[in-house]
Protein backbone atom coordinates (compact mmCIF):
# COMPACT_ATOMS: atom_id res chain seq x y z
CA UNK A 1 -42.87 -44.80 -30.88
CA UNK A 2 -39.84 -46.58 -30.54
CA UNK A 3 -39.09 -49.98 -33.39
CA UNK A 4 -36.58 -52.32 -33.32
CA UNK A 5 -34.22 -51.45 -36.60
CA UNK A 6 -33.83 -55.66 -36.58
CA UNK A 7 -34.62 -56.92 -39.68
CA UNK A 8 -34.75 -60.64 -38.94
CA UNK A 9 -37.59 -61.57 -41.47
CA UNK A 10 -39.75 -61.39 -38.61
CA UNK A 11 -42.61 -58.75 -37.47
CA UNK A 12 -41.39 -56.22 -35.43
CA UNK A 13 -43.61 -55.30 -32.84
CA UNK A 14 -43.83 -51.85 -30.88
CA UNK A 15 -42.93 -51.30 -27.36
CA UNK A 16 -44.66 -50.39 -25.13
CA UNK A 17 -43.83 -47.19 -23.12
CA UNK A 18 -41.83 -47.95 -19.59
CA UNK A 19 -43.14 -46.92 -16.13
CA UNK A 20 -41.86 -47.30 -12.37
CA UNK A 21 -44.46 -47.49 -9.33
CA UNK A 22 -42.45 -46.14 -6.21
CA UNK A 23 -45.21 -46.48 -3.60
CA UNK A 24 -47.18 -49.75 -5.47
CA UNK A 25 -49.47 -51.24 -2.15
CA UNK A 26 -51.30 -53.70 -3.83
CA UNK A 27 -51.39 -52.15 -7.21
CA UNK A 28 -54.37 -50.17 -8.02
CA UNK A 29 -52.53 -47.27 -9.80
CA UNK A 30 -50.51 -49.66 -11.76
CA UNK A 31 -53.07 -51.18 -12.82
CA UNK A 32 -54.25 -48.24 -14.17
CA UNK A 33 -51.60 -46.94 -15.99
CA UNK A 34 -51.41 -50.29 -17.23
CA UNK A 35 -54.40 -49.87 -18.93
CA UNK A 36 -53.42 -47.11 -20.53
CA UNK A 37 -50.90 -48.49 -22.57
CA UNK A 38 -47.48 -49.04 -19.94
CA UNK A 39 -45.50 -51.73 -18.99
CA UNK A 40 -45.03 -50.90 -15.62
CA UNK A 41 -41.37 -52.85 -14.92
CA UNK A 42 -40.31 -52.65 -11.43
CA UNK A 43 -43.08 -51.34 -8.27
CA UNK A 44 -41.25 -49.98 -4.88
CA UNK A 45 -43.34 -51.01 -1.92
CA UNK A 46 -42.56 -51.68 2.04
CA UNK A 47 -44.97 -53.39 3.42
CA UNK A 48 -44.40 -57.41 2.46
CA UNK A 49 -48.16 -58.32 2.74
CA UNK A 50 -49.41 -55.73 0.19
CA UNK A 51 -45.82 -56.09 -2.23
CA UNK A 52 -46.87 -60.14 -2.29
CA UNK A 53 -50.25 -59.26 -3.41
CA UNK A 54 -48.98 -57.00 -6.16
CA UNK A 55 -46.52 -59.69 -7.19
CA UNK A 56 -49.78 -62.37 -7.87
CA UNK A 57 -51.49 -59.90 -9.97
CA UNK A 58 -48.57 -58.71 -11.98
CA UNK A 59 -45.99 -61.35 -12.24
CA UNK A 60 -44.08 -59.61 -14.70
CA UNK A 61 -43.19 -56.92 -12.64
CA UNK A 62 -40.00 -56.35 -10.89
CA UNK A 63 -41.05 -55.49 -6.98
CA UNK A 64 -38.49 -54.28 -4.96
CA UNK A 65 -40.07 -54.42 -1.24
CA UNK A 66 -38.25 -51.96 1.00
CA UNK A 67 -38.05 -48.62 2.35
CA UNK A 68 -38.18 -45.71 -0.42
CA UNK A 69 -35.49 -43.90 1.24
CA UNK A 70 -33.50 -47.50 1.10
CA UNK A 71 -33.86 -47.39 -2.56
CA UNK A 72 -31.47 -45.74 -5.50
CA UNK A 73 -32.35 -44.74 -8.89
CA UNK A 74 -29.27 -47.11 -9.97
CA UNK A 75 -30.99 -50.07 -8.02
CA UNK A 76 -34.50 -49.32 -10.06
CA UNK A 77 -32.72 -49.20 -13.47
CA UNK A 78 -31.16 -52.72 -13.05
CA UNK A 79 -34.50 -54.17 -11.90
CA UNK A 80 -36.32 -52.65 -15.39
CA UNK A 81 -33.81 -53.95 -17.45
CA UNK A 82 -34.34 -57.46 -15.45
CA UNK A 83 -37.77 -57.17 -15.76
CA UNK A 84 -38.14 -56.20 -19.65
CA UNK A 85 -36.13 -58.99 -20.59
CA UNK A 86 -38.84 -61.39 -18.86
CA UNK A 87 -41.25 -59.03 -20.74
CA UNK A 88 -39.44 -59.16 -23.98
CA UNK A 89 -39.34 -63.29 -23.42
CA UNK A 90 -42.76 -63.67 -22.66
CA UNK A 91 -43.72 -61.87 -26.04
CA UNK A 92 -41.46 -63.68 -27.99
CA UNK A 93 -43.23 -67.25 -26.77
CA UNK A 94 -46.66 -65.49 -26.84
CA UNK A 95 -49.73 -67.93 -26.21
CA UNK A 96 -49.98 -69.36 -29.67
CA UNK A 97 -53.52 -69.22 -30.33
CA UNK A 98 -54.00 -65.85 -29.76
CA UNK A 99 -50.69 -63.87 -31.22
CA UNK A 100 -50.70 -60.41 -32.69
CA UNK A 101 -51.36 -61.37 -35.97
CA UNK A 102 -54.53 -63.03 -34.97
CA UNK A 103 -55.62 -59.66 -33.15
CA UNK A 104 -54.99 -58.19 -36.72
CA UNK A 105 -57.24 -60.75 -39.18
CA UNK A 106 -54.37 -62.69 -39.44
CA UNK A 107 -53.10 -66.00 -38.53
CA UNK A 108 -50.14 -66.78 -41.13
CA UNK A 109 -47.06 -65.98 -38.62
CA UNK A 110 -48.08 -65.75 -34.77
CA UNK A 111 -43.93 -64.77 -34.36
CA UNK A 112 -42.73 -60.74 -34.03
CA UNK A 113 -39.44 -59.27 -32.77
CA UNK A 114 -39.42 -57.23 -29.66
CA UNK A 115 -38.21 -53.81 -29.79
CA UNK A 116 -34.93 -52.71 -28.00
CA UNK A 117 -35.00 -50.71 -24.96
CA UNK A 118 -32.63 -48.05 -24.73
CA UNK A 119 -33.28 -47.26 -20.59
CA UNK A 120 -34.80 -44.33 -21.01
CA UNK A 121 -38.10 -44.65 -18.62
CA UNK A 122 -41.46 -43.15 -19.83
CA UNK A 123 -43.35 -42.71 -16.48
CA UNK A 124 -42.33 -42.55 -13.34
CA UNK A 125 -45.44 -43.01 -10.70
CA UNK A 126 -46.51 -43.24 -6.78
CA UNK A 127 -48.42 -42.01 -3.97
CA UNK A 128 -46.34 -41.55 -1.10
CA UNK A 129 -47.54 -42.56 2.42
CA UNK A 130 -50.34 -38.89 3.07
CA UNK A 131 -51.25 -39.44 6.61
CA UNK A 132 -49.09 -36.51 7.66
CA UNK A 133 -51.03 -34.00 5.22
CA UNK A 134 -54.61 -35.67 5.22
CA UNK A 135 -57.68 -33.41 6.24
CA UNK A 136 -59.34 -35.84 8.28
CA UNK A 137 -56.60 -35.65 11.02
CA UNK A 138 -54.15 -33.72 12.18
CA UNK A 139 -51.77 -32.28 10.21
CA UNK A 140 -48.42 -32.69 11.40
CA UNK A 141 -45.64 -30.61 9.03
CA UNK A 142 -43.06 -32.61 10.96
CA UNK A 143 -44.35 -35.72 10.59
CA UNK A 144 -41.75 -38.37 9.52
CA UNK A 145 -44.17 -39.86 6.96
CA UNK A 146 -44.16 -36.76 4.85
CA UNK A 147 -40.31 -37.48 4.41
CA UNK A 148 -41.77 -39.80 2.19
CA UNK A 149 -42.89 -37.11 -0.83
CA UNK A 150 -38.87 -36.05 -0.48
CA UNK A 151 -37.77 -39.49 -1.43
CA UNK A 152 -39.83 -39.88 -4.01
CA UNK A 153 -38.57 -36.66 -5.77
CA UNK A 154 -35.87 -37.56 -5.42
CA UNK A 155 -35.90 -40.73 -6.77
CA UNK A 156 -37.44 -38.52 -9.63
CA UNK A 157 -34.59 -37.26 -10.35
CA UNK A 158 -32.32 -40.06 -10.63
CA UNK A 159 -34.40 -41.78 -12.57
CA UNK A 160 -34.89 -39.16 -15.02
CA UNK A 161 -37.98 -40.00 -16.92
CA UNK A 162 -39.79 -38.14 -19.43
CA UNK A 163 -42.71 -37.82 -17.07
CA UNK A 164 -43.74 -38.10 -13.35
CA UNK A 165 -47.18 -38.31 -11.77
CA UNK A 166 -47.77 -37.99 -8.10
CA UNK A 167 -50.96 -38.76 -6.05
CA UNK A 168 -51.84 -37.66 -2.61
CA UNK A 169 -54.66 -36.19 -0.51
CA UNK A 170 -56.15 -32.70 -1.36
CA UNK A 171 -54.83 -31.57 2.64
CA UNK A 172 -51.32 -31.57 0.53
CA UNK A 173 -52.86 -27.97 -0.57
CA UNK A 174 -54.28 -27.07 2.30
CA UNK A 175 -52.53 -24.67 5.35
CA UNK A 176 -49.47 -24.34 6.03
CA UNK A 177 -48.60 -27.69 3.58
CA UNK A 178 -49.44 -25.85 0.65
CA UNK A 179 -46.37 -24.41 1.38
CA UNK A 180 -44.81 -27.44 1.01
CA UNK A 181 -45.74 -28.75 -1.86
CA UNK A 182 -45.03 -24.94 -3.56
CA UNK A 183 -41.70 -25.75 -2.20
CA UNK A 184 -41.37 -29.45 -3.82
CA UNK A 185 -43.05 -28.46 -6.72
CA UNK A 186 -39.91 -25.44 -7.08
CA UNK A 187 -37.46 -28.16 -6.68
CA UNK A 188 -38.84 -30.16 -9.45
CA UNK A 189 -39.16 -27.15 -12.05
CA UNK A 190 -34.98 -26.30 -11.23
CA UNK A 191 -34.50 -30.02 -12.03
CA UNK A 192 -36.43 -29.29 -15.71
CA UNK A 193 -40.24 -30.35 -15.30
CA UNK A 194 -42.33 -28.03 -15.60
CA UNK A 195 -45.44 -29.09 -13.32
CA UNK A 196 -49.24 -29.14 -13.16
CA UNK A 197 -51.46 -29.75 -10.79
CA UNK A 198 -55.27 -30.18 -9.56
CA UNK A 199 -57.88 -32.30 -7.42
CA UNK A 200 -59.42 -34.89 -9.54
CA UNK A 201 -62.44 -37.07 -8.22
CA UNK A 202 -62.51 -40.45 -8.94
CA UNK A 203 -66.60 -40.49 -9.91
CA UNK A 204 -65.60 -38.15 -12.54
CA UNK A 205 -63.77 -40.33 -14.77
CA UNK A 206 -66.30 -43.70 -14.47
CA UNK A 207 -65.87 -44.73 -10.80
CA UNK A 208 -68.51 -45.19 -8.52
CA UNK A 209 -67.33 -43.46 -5.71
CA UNK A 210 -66.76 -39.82 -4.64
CA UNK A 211 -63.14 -39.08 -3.86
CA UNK A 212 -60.95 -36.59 -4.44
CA UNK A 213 -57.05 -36.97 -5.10
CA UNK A 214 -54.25 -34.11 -5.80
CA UNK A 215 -52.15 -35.44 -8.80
CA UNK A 216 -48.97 -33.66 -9.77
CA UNK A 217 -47.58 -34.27 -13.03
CA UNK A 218 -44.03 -32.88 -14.05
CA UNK A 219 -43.08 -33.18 -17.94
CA UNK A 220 -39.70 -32.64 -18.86
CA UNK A 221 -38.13 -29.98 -20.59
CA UNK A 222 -38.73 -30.45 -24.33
CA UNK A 223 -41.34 -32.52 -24.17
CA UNK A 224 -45.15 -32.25 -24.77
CA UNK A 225 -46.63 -30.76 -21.57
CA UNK A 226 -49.51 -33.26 -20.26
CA UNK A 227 -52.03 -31.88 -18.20
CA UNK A 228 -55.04 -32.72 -15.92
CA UNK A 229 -57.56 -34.73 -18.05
CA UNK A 230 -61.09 -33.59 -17.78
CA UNK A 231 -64.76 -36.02 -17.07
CA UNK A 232 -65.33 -37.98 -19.56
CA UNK A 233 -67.35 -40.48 -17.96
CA UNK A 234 -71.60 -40.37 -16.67
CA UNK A 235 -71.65 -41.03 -13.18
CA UNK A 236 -71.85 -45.33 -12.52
CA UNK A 237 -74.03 -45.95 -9.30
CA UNK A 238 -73.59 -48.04 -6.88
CA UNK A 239 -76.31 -50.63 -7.68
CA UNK A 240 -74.51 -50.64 -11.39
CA UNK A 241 -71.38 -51.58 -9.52
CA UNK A 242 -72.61 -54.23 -7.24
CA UNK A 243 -76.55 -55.46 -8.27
CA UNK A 244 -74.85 -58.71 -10.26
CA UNK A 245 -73.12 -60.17 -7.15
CA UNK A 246 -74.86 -62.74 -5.21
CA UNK A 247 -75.86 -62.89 -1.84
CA UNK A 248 -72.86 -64.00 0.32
CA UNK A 249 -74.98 -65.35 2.79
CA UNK A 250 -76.34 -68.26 0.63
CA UNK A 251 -72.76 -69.33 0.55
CA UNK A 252 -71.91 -70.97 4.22
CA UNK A 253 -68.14 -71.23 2.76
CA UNK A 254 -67.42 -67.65 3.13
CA UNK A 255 -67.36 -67.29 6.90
CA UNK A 256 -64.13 -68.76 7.12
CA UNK A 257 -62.76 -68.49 3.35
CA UNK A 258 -62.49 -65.72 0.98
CA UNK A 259 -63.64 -67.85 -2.12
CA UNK A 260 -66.20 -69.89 -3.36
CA UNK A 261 -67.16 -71.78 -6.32
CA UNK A 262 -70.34 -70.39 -8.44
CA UNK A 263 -72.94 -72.75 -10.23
CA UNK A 264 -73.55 -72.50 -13.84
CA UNK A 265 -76.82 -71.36 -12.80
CA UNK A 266 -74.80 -68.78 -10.42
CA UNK A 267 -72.73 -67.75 -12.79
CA UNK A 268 -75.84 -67.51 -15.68
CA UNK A 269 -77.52 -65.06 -13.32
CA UNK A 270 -74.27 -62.62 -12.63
CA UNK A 271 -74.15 -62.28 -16.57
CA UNK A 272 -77.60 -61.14 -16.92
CA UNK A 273 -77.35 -58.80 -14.17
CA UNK A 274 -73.97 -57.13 -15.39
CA UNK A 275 -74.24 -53.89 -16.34
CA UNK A 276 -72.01 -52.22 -18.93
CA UNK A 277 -69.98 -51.20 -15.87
CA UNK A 278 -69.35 -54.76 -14.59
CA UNK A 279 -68.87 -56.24 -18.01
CA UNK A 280 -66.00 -54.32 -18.09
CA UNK A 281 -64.72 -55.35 -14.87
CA UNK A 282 -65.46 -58.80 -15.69
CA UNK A 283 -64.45 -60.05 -19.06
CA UNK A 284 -66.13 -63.25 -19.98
CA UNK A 285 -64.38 -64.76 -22.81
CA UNK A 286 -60.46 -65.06 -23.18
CA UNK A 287 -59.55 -62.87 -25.58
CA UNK A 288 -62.50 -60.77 -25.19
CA UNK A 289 -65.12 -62.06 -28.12
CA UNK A 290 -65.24 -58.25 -29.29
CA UNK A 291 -64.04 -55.04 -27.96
CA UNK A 292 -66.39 -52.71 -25.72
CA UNK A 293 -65.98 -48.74 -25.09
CA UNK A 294 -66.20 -49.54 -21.82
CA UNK A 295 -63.42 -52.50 -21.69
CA UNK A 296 -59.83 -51.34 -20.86
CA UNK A 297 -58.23 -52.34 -24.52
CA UNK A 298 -54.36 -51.97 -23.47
CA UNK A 299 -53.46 -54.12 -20.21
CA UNK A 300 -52.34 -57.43 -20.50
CA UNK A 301 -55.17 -60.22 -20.50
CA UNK A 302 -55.36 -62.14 -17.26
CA UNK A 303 -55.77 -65.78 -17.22
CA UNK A 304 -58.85 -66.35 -14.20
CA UNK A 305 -61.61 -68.28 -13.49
CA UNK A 306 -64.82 -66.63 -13.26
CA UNK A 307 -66.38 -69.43 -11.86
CA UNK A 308 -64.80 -68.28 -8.61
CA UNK A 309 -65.84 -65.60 -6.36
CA UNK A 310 -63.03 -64.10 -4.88
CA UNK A 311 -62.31 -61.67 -1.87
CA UNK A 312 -65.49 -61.89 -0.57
CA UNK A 313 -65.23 -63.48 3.19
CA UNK A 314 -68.56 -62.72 5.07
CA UNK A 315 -68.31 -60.18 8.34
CA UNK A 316 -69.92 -61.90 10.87
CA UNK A 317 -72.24 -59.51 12.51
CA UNK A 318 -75.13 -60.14 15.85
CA UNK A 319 -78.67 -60.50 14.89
CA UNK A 320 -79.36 -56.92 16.80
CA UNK A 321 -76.25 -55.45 14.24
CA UNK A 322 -78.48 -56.53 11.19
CA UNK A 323 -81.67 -55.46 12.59
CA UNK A 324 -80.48 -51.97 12.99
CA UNK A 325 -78.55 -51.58 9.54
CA UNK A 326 -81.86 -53.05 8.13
CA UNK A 327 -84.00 -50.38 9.46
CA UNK A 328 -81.06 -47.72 8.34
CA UNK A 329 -82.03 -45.60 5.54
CA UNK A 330 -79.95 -45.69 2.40
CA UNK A 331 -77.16 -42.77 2.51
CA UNK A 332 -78.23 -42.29 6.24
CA UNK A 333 -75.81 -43.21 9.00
CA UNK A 334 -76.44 -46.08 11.39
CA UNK A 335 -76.53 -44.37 14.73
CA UNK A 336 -74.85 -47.14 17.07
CA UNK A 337 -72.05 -48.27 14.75
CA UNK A 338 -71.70 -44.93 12.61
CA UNK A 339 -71.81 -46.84 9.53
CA UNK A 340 -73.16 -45.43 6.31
CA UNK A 341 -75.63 -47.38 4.10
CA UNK A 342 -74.92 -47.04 0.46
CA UNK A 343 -77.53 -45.54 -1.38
CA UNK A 344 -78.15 -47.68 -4.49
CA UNK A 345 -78.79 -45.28 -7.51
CA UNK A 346 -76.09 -42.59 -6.06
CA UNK A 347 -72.30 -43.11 -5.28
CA UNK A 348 -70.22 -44.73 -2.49
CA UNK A 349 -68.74 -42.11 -0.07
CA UNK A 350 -64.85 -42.32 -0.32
CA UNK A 351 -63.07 -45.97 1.04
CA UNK A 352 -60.81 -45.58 3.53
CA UNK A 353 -58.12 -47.80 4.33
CA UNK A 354 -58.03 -47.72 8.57
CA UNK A 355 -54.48 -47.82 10.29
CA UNK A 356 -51.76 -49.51 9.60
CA UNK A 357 -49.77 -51.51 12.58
CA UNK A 358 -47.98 -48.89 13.52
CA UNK A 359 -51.00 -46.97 14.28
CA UNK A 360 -53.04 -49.38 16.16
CA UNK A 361 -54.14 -51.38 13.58
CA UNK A 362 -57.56 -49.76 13.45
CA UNK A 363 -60.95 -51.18 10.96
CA UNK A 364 -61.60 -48.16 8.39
CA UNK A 365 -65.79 -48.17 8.92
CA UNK A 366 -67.04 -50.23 5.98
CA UNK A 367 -70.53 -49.03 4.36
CA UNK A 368 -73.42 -51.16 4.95
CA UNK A 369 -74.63 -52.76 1.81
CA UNK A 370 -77.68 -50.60 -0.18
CA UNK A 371 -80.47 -54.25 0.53
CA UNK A 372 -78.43 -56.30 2.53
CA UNK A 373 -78.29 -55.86 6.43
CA UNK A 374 -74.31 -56.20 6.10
CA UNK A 375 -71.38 -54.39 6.09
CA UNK A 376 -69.74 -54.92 2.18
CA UNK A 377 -66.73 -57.39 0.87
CA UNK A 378 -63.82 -56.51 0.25
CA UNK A 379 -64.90 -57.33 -3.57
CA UNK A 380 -67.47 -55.56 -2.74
CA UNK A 381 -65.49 -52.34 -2.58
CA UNK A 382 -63.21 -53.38 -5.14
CA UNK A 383 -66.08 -53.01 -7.22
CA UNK A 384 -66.50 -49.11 -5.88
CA UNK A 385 -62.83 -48.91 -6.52
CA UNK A 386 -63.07 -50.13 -9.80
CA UNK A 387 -60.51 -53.17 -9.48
CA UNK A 388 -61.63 -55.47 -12.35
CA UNK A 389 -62.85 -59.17 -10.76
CA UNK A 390 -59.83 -61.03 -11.81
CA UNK A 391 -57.82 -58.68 -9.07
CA UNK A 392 -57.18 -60.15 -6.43
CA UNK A 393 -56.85 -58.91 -2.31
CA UNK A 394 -55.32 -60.59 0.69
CA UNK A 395 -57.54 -62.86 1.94
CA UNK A 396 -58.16 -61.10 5.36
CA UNK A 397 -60.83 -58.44 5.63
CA UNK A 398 -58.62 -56.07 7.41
CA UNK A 399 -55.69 -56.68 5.26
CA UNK A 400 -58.15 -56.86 1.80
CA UNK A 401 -59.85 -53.71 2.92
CA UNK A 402 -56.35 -51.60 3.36
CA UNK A 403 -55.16 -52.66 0.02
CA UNK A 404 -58.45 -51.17 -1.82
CA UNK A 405 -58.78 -48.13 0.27
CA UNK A 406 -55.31 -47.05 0.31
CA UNK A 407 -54.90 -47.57 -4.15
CA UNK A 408 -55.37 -44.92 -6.92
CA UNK A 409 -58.86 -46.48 -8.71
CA UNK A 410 -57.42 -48.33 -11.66
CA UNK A 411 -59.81 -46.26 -14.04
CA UNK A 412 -58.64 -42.73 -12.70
CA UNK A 413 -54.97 -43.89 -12.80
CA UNK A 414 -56.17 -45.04 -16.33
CA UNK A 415 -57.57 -41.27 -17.00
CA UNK A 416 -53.91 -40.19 -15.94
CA UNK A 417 -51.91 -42.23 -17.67
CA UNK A 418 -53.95 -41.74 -20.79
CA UNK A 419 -52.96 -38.33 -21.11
CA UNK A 420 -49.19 -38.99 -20.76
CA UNK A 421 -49.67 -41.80 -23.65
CA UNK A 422 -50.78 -39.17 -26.03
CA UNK A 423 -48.30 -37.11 -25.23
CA UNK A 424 -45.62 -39.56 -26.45
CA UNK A 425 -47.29 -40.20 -29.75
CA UNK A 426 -48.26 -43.84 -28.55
CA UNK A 427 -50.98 -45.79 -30.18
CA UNK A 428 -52.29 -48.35 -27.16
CA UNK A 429 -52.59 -51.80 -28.17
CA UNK A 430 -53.29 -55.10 -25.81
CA UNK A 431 -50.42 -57.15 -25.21
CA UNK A 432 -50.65 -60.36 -27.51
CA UNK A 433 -50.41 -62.89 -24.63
CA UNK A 434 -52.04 -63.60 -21.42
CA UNK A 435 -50.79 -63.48 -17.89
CA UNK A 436 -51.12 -66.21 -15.44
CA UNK A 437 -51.87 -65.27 -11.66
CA UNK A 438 -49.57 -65.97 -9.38
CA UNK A 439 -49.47 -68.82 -6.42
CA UNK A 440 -52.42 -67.90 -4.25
CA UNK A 441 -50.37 -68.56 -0.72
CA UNK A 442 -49.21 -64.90 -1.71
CA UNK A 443 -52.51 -63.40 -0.74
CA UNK A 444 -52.58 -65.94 2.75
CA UNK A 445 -49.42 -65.28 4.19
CA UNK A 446 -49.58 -63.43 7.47
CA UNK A 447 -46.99 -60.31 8.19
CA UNK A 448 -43.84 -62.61 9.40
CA UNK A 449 -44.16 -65.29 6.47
CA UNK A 450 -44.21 -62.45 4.16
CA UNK A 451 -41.10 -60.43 5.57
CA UNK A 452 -39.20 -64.26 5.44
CA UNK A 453 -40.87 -64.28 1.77
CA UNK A 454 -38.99 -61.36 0.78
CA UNK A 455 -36.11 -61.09 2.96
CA UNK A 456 -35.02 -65.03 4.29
CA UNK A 457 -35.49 -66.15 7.48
């Protein structure tokens, strides 16, 4: 681990290793390696909707929103150094009544200085855009969108890091693309990473949901090889995921918003019902009272209000819509709409994230909830995804739904990133301060006021 060789009187406090997202959406996978110890400093995303709602729930974070194939390594590497000074800054001012030395036993000298940075990045992350190799459709080994893996190994290289991880569908391996990635994974190994790779699913490392990524992970030449981390989690169901919630239709607010205020009472009757699962996702006190094994002990504490329910707009569906999906079995298929129902004490099939514009802007089908004749929320599925409840989507259901299905689950991004801490000799600690949200008209803009929010009018 890298310390400051200051001696200023004051406690010097370890950095924390530095990562790059190069395909963020709205986050999912940086959240995860954030969890596992990172300070992820500057996220790469195109689309303005989904790079504003990564920017409200990680407002320390540098985000760059353009094309990949618009973006240099040089460009990247001035937007860390930008960023770690606002992390350095925000350290250094810390929240006062709960600093470092309080985490410790201690609260005799709440002040620390940070460690230096010499540029050298830790992590470089991403899933580049899969439709081109994904099973469920064609696979096109032309299609523009794979152009997309290219750039980001190549932004790989110019970035240099000590390690690289790279999600995409298992169809990468599959056919004639297996070829293809044989061929990237050559390139990589001639730049000095030697490379591993596998299909993890997602319900084997504590999500409730089956689905099944490729991650490639390149370590460079000299340094500890990482590779795939194994289950270490028991399968969480879906009624251990979503049995706490309440039922959105008692709250008449949520056909036209995405939030709503909860009762004490409301509120009283979520905690019961949380399971160890949900407690995690949900942290009740700020700082946590005590830590859990099941509560993510190395991302930075969110300031939120769990008095509000958030993402969690009601689908309006006809009275014949909830008759049928009522008399659906649980894990059958509704035969009109083709919608599964969620079986309570099993997992959620995989989320999918529909079509972008581009592509017709098509609805991925949602499941039907496991008791309620209802297609889910989108915090709904964040809960399947494993998004903690202080995450927030864009308030749209089609916009909220594409920004879940589309992310790495935090907790398997955790799993990865995990791994690649160890390898660096890092000890994970949690961040001494807490992290405001950011304005909420981030997660309400509509496409154009989001390009003009990036880009000008």
């Amino acid at each position: 681990m890298r310390l400051s060789t200051q001696d200023s009187g004051l406690r010097t406090f370890p950095q924390r290793p530095i990562a790059v997202d190069l395909f963020a959406g709205a986050g999912g996978f940086s959240l995860g390696i954030e969890q596992a110890g990172f300070d992820v400093l500057v996220a790469v995303e195109y689309d303005p909707v989904h790079a504003c709602t990564y920017s409200f729930n990680f407002p320390l974070t540098s985000v760059i929103c353009a094309d990949a194939s618009d973006v240099t390594g040089k460009m990247i590497k001035q937007a860390c150094f930008r960023s770690w000074e606002a992390h350095q800054e925000k350290m250094a001012v810390g929240n006062g009544e709960w600093g470092v030395q309080e985490q410790e036993g201690s609260r005799e000298n709440n002040s620390f200085t940070p460690s230096g940075w010499d540029g050298q990045i830790d992590l470089v992350f991403g899933g580049p855009p899969c439709q081109g190799f994904s099973i469920m459709g064609k696979r096109d080994f032309d299609d523009n969108r794979n152009n997309l893996v290219s750039q980001f190994h190549r932004l790989v290289i110019e970035l240099n890091p000590r390690y690289f991880v790279m999600e995409n569908v298992p169809g990468m391996m599959a056919g004639e693309h297996k070829n293809w990635l044989l061929e990237l994974i050559d390139k990589f190994e001639h730049s000095g990473y030697q490379v591993e790779k596998g299909i993890l699913n997602a319900a084997d490392f504590g999500v409730p949901q089956k689905r099944r990524r490729l991650f490639v992970i390149g370590t460079f030449q000299g340094r500890e090889v990482v590779n795939l981390p194994k289950t270490a989690h028991q399968t969480i169901t879906v009624s251990e995921a979503l049995a706490d919630l309440p039922n959105l239709d008692n709250f008449l607010e949520l056909a036209t918003s995405d939030e709503v205020p909860l009762t004490s009472k409301q509120l009283q009757t979520l905690n019961e019902k949380s399971s160890q699962y949900v407690q995690m996702l949900r942290p009740f006190s700020i700082p946590p009272i005590s830590p859990s094994p099941y509560l993510p002990l190395s991302s930075y504490p969110r300031l939120w209000n769990p008095h509000i329910l958030t993402s969690s707009m009601q689908t309006q569906h006809k009275q014949s819509s909830k008759i049928r999906f009522a008399e659906t079995q649980q894990g059958q298929l509704e035969p009109i709409s083709r919608l599964r129902r969620l079986k309570q004490d099993g997992l959620s099939h995989t989320l999918r994230a529909g079509t972008d514009k581009e592509r017709g802007s098509h609805t991925s089908p949602r499941p039907i909830h496991p008791t309620l004749p209802r297609v889910i929320s989108v915090r709904e599925a964040a809960r399947l995804h494993s998004f903690p409840d202080w995450f927030r989507f864009h308030q749209t259901k089609w916009h909220g739904f594409r920004q879940v299905g589309n992310s790495v689950p935090p907790l398997l991004g955790q799993a990865v990133g995990e791994k690649i801490i160890a390898a660096l000799g890092v000890v994970p600690f949690v961040p001494p301060i807490f992290l405001p949200l950011g304005d909420t008209q981030l997660l309400r803009f509509v496409h154009s006021q989001a390009r003009d929010y990036w880009f000008g009018k």
